[in-house]
C-alpha atoms as a PDB file:
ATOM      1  CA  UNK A   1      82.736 109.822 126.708  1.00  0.00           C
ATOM      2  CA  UNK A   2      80.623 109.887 129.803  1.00  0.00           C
ATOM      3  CA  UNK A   3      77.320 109.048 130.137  1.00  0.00           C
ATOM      4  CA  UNK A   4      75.634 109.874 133.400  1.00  0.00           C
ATOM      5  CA  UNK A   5      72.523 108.379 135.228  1.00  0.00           C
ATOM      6  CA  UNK A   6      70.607 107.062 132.074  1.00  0.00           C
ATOM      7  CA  UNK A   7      68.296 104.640 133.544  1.00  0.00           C
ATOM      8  CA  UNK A   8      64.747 103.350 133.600  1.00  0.00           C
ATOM      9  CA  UNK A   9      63.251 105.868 136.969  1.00  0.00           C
ATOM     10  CA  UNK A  10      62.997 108.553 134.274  1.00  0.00           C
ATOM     11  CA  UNK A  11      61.590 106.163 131.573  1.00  0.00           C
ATOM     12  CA  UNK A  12      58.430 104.466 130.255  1.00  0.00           C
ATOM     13  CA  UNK A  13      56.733 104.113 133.601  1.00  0.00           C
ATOM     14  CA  UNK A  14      59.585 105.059 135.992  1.00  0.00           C
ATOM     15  CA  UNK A  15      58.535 107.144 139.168  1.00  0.00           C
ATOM     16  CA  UNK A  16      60.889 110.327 137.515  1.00  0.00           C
ATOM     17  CA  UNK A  17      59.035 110.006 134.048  1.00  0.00           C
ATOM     18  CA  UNK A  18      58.230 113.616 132.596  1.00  0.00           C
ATOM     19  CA  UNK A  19      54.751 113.217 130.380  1.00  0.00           C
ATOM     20  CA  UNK A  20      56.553 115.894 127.812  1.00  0.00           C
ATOM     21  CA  UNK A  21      58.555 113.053 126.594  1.00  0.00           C
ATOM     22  CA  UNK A  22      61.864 114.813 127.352  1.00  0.00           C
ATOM     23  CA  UNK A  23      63.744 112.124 129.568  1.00  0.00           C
ATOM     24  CA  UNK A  24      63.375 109.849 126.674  1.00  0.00           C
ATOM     25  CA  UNK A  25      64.107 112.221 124.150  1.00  0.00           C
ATOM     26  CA  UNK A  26      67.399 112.736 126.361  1.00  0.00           C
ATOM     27  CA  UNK A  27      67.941 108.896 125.789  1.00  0.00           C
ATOM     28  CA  UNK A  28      67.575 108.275 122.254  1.00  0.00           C
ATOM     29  CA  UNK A  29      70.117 111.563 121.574  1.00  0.00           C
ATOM     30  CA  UNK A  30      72.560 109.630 124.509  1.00  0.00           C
ATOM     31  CA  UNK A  31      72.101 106.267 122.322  1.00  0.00           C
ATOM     32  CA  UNK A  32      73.276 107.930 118.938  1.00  0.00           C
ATOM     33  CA  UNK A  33      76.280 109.396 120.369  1.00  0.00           C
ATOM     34  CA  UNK A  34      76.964 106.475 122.718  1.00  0.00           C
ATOM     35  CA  UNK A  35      76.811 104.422 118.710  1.00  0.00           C
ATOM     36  CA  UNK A  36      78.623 107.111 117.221  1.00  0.00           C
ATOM     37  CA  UNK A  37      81.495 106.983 120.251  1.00  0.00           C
ATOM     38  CA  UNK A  38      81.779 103.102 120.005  1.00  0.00           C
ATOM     39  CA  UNK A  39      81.824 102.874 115.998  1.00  0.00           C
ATOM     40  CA  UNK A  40      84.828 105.609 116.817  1.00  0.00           C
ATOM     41  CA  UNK A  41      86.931 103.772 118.964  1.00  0.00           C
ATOM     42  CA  UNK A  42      86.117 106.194 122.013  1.00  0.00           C
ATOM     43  CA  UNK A  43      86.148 104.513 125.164  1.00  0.00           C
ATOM     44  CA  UNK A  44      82.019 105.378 126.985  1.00  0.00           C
ATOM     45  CA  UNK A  45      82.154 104.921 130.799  1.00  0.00           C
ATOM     46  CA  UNK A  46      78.810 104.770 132.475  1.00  0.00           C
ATOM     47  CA  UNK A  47      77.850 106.202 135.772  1.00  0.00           C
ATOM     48  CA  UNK A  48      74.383 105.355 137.696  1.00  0.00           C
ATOM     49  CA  UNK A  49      72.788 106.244 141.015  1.00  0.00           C
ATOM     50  CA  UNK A  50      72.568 102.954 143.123  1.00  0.00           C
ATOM     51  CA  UNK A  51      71.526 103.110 147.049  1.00  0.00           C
ATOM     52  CA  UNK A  52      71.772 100.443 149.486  1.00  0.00           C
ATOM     53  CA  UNK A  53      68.163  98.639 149.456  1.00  0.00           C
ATOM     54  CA  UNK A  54      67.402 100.092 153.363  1.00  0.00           C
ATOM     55  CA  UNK A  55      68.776 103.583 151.594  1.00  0.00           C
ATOM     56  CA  UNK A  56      71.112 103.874 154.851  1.00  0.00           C
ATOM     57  CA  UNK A  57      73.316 105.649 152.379  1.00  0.00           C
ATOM     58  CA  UNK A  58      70.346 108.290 150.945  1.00  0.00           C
ATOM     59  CA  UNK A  59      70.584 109.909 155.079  1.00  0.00           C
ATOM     60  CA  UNK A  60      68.117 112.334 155.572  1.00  0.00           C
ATOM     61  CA  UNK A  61      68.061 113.121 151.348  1.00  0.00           C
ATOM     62  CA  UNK A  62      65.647 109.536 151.451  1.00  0.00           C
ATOM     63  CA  UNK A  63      63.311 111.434 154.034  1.00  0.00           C
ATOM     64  CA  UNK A  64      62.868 114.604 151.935  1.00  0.00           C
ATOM     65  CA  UNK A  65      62.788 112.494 148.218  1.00  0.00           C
ATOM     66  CA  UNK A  66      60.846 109.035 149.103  1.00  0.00           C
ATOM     67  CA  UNK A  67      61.187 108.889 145.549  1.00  0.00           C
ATOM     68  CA  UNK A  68      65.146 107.526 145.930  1.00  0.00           C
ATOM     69  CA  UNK A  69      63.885 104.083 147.009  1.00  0.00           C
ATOM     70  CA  UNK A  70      63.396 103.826 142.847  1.00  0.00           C
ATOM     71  CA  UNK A  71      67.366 104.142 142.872  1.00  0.00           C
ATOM     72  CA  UNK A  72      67.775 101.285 145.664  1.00  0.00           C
ATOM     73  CA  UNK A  73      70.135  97.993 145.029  1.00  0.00           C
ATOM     74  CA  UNK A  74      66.714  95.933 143.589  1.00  0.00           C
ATOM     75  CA  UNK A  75      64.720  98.034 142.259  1.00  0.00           C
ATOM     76  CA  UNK A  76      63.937  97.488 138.451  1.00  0.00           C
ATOM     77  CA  UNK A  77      64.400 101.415 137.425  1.00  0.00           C
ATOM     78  CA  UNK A  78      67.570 100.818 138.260  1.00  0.00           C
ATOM     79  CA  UNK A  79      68.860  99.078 135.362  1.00  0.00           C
ATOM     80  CA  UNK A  80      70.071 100.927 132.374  1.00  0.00           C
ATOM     81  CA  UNK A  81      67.464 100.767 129.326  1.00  0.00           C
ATOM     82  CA  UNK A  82      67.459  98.671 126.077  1.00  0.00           C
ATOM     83  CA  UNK A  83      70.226 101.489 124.738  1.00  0.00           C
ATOM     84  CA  UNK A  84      72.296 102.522 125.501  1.00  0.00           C
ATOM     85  CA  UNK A  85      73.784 100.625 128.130  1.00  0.00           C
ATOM     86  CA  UNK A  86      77.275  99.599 129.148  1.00  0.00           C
ATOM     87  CA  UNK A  87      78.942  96.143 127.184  1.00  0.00           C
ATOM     88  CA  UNK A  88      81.968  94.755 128.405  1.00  0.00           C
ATOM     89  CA  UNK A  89      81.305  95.731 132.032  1.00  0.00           C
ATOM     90  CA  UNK A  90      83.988  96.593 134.189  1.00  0.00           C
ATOM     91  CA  UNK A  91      82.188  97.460 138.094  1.00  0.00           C
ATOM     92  CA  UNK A  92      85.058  99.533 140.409  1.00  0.00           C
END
């Protein structure tokens, strides 16, 4: 299973946040099938957005979204929330 970008910028008071409570609707479904997968035996692998703190690596994309600097090495939004999030972490 593959579980893509959950992290705190769309969350709680993240700068992506939606007030229609659908990013974190989006997360609890993502936890139960992340529990499901693990009770299973499937393997989960995470992905996440992460940008170099000066967002060298964002290019022109950090001019047009000033928003990215949320995704920047540092930055507490970030981090993947409370569930689900990766255990046993393996970083390539």
């Amino acid at each position: 299973m593959i579980v893509v970008d959950v992290c705190r910028a769309y969350l709680d008071d993240g700068p992506f946040a939606d007030a229609g409570g659908r990013f974190e609707a989006a997360r609890a479904s993502a936890a139960r099938i992340v529990d499901a997968a693990r009770r299973a035996g499937v393997p989960v692998v995470f992905t996440r957005v992460l940008l170099a703190p000066d967002l060298v690596d964002a290019g022109f994309f950090a001019v047009k979204v000033p928003g990215l600097r949320a995704f920047a090495e540092g930055s507490p939004y970030v981090d993947f929330p409370a569930a689900p999030r990766p255990v046993g972490v393996r970083w390539w």
